[in-house]
Protein backbone atom coordinates (compact mmCIF):
# COMPACT_ATOMS: atom_id res chain seq x y z
CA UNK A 1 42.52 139.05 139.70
CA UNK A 2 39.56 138.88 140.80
CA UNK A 3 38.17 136.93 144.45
CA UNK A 4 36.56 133.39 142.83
CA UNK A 5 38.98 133.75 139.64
CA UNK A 6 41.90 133.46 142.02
CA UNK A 7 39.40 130.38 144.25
CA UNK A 8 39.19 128.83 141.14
CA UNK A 9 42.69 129.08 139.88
CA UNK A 10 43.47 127.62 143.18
CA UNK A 11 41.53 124.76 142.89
CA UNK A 12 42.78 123.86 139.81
CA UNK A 13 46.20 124.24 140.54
CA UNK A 14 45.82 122.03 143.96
CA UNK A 15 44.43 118.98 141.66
CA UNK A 16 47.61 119.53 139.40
CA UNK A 17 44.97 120.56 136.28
CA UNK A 18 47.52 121.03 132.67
CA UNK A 19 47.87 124.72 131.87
CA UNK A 20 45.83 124.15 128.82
CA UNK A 21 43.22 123.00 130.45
CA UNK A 22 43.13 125.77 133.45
CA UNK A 23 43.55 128.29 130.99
CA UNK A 24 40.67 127.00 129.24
CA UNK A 25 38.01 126.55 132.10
CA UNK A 26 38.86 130.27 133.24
CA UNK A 27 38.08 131.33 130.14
CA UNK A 28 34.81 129.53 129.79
CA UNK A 29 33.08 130.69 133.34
CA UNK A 30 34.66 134.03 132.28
CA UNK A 31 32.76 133.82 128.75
CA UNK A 32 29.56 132.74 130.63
CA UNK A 33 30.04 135.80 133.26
CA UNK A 34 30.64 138.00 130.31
CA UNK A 35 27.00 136.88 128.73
CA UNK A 36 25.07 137.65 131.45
CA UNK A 37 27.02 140.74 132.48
CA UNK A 38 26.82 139.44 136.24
CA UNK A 39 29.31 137.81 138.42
CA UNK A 40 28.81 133.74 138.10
CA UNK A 41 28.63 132.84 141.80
CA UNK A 42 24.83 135.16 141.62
CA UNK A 43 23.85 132.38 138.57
CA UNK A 44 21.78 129.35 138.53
CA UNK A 45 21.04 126.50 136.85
CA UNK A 46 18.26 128.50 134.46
CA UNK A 47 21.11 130.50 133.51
CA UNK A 48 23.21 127.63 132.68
CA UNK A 49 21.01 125.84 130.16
CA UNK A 50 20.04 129.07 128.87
CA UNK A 51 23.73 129.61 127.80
CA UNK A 52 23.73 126.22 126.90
CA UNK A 53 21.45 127.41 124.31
CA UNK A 54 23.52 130.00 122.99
CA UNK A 55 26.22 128.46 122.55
CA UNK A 56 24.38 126.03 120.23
CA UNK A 57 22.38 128.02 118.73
CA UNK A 58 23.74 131.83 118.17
CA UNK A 59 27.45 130.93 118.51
CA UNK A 60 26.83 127.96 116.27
CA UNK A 61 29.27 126.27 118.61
CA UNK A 62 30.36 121.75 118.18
CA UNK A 63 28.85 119.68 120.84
CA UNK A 64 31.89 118.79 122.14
CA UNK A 65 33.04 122.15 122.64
CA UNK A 66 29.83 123.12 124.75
CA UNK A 67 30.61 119.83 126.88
CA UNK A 68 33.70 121.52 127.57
CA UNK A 69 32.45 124.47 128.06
CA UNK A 70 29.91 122.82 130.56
CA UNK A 71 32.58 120.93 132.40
CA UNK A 72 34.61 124.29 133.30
CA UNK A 73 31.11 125.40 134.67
CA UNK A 74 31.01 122.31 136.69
CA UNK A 75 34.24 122.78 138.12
CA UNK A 76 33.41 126.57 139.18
CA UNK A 77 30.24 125.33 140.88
CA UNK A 78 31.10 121.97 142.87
CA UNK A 79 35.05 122.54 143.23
CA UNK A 80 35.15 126.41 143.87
CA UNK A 81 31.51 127.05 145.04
CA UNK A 82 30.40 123.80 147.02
CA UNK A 83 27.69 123.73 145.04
CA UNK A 84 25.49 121.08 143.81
CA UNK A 85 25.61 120.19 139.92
CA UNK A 86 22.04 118.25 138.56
CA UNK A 87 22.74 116.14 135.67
CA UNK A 88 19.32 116.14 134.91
CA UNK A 89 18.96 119.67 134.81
CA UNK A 90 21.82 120.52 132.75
CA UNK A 91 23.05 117.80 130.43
CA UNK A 92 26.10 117.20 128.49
CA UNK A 93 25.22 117.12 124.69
CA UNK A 94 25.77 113.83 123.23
CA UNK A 95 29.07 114.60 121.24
CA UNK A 96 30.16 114.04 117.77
CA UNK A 97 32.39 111.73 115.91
CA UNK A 98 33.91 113.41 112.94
CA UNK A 99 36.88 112.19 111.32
CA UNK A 100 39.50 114.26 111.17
CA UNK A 101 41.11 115.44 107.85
CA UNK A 102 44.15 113.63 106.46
CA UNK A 103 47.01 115.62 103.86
CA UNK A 104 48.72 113.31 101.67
CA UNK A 105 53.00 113.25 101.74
CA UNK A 106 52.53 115.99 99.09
CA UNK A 107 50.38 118.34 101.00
CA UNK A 108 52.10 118.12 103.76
CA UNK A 109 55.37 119.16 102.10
CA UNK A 110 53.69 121.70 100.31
CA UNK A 111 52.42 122.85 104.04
CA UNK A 112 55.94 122.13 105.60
CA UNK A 113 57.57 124.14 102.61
CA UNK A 114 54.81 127.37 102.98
CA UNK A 115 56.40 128.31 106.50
CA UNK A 116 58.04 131.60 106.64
CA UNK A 117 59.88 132.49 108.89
CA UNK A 118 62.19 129.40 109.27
CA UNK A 119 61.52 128.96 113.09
CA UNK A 120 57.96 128.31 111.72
CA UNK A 121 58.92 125.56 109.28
CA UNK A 122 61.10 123.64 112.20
CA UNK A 123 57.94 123.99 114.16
CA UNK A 124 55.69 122.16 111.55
CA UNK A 125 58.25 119.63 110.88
CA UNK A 126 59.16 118.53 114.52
CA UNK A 127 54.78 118.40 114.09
CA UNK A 128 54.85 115.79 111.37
CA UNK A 129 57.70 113.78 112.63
CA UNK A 130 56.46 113.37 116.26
CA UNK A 131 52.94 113.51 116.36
CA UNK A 132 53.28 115.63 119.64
CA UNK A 133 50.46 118.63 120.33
CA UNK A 134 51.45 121.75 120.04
CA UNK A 135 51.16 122.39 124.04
CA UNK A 136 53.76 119.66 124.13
CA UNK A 137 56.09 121.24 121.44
CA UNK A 138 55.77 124.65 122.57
CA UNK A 139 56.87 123.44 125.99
CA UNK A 140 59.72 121.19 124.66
CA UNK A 141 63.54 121.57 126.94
CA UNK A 142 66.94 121.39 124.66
CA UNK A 143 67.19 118.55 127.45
CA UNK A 144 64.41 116.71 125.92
CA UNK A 145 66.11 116.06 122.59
CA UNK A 146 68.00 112.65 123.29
CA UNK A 147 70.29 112.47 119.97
CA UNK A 148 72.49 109.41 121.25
CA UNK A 149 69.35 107.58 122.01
CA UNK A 150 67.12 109.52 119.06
CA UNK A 151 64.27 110.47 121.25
CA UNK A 152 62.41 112.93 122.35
CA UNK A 153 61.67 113.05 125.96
CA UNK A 154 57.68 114.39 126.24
CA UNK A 155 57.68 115.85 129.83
CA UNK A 156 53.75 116.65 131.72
CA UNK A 157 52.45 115.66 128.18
CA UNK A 158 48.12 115.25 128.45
CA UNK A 159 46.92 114.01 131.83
CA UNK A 160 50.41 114.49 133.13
CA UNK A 161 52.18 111.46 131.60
CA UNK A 162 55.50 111.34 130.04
CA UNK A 163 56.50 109.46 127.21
CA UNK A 164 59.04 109.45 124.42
CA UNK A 165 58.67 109.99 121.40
CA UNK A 166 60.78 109.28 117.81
CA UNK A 167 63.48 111.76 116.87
CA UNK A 168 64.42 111.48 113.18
CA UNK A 169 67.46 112.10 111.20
CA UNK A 170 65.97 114.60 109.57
CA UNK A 171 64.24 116.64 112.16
CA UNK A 172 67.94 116.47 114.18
CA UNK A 173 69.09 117.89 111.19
CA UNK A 174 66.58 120.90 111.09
CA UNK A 175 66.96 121.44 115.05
CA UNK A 176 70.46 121.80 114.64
CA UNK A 177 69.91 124.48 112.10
CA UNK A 178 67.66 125.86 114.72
CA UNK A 179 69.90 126.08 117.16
CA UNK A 180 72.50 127.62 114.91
CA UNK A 181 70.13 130.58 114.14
CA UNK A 182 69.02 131.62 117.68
CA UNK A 183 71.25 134.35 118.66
CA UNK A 184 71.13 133.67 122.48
CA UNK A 185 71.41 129.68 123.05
CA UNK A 186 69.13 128.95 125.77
CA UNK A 187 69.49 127.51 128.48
CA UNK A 188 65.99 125.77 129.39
CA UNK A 189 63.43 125.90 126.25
CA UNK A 190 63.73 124.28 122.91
CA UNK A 191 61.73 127.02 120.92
CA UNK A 192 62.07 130.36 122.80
CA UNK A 193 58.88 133.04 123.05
CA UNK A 194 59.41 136.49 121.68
CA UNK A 195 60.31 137.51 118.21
CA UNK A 196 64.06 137.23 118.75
CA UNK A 197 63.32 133.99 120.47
CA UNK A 198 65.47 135.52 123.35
CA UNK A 199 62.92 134.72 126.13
CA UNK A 200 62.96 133.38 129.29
CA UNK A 201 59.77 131.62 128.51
CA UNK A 202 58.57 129.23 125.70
CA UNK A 203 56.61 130.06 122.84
CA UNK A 204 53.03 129.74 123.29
CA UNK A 205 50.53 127.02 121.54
CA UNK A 206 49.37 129.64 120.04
CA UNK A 207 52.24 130.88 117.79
CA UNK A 208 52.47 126.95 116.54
CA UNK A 209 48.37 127.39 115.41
CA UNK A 210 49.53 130.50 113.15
CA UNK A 211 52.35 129.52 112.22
CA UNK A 212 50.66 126.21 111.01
CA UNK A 213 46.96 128.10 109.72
CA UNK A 214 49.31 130.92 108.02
CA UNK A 215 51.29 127.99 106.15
CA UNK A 216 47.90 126.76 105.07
CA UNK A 217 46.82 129.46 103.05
CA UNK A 218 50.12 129.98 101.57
CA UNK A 219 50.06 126.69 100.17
CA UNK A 220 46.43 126.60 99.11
CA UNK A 221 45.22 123.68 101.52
CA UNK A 222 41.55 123.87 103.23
CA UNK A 223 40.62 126.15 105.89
CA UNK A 224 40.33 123.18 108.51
CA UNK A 225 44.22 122.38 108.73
CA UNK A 226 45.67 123.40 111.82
CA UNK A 227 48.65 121.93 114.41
CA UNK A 228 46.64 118.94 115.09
CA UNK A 229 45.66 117.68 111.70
CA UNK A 230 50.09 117.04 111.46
CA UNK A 231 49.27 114.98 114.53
CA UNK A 232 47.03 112.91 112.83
CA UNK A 233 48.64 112.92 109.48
CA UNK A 234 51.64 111.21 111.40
CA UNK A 235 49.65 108.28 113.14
CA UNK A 236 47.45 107.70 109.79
CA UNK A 237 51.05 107.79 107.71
CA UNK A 238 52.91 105.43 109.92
CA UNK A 239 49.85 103.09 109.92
CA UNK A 240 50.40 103.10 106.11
CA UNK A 241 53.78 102.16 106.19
CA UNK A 242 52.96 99.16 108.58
CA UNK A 243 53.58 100.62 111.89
CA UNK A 244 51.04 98.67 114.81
CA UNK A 245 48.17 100.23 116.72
CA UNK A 246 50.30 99.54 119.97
CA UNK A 247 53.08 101.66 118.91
CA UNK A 248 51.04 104.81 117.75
CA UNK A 249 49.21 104.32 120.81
CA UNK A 250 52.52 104.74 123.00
CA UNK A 251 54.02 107.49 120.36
CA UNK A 252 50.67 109.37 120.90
CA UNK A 253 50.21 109.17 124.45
CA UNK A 254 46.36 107.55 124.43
CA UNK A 255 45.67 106.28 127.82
CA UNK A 256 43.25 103.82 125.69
CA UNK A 257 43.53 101.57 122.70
CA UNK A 258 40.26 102.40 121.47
CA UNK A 259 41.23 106.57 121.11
CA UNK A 260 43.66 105.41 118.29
CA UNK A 261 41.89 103.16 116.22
CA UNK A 262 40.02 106.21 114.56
CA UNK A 263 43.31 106.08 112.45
CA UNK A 264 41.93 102.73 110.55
CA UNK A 265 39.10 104.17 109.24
CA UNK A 266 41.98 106.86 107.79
CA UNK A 267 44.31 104.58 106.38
CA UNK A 268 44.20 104.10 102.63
CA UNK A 269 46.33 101.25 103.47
CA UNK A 270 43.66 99.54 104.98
CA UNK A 271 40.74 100.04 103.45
CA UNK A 272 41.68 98.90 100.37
CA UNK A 273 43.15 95.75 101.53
CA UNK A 274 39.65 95.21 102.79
CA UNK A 275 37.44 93.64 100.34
CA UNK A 276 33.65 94.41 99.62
CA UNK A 277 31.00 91.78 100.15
CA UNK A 278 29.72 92.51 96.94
CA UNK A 279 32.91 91.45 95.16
CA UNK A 280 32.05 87.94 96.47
CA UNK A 281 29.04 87.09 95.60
CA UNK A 282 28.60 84.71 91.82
CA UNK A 283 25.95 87.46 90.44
CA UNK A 284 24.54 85.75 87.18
CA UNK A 285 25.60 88.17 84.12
CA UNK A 286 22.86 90.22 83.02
CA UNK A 287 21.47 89.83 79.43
CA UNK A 288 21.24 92.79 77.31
CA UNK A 289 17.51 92.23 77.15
CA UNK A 290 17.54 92.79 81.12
CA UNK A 291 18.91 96.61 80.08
């Protein structure tokens, strides 16, 4: 490890930073060390927006992945280095709203169904049932799973908060099986790492995103369904079947109201109950010599 990785590390460990998002910052001023092939404390700001640029335009990367890309290089400069950081000089690129995609019930039992091995099908299930991210699920205790209550406890979840979430008959059911197939019963993690799920150590978000993209082709779906699009399938699904705003909000764990209403403009449910203008206007009837 190298001299500022390790200052950097530091820093982000002393403000109590999520794994995920250490991990990710790292790798980002690593990524912009690696372009310049020179260490990032002996860059500038010209440097910065020029990577900026290449990350728009030759890596053809989101704005809102740049922005994050830009924030770990914040960090690295004002937290690590003592630098200053000019707004003005390097801005964040205004990001974009897309709306996620949405299976139907069908797709995602056709998903759900596509999972080989079985570890990989509990995985996608406990997905769809909980709406949890797959940093949260990968890092789930046996402890956490509350059957006499039927909840899941969400421990350090995003922007260290815990929560709980619902626990359904059916996913019980499926951990159960779970835990009859592991051949060492552990003692801390819900979902083991290693291939005989005999680790000390949890699986990694990672082995949830191919376990989920690997699924995907099997079963024919798009290219853009991945661990999070369960996530939103569940809030957009229990919106359908009447659930509140307030109470996907909580089972989510948004800090704000206005993070989960995206899931309206998903919602079948609604949008049909909502009723054009058009329909209610008294249009005259148009003759057939108007045609």
């Amino acid at each position: 490890m190298t001299h500022l990785r390790k200052m950097m590390l530091e820093e982000l460990q002393r403000r109590n930073y999520a794994e995920t998002t250490i991990e990710s910052y790292i790798r980002a001023v690593e990524d912009f060390s690696r372009h310049f092939n020179c260490s990032p404390d002996r860059l500038g700001p010209r440097h910065i927006r020029e990577y900026q640029a290449a990350l728009f335009q030759k890596r053809k990367f989101s704005p809102n992945t740049v922005a994050q890309h830009l924030a770990a290089l914040r960090f690295f400069y004002v937290k690590t280095l003592k630098k200053a950081w000019s707004i003005t000089e390097t801005p964040y690129p205004k990001k974009a709203m897309h709306l996620p995609t949405i299976l139907s019930h069908e797709e995602v039992a056709r998903l759900i169904d596509a999972a080989r091995p079985p570890v990989h099908r509990t995985l996608l299930m406990a997905l769809y049932a909980t709406g949890l991210r797959r940093a949260e699920l990968a890092r789930l205790k046996v402890s956490d799973v509350d059957s006499q209550r039927m909840v899941i406890h969400v421990q350090g979840g995003k922007g260290r908060k815990d929560r709980d979430v619902l626990l359904s008959p059916t996913l019980l059911d499926e951990l159960r099986r779970h835990w009859r197939r592991l051949r060492r019963k552990p003692s801390v993690w819900l979902f083991p790492g290693k291939s005989s799920h005999t680790s000390d150590r949890p699986i990694t978000a990672k082995v949830i995103y191919h376990a989920c993209k690997r699924a995907a082709r099997r079963a024919g779906l798009p290219n853009g369904v991945h661990p999070h699009t369960l996530r939103h399938c569940f809030a957009t699904h229990l919106l359908e079947a009447g659930a509140d705003l307030r109470t996907i909000q909580m089972l989510l764990g948004h800090s704000d109201l206005e993070e989960t209403t995206i899931y309206l403009h998903l919602s079948e449910r609604h949008l049909n109950a909502t009723v054009s203008p058009l329909d209610l206007l008294k249009l005259k009837d148009r003759s057939p010599q108007d045609e």
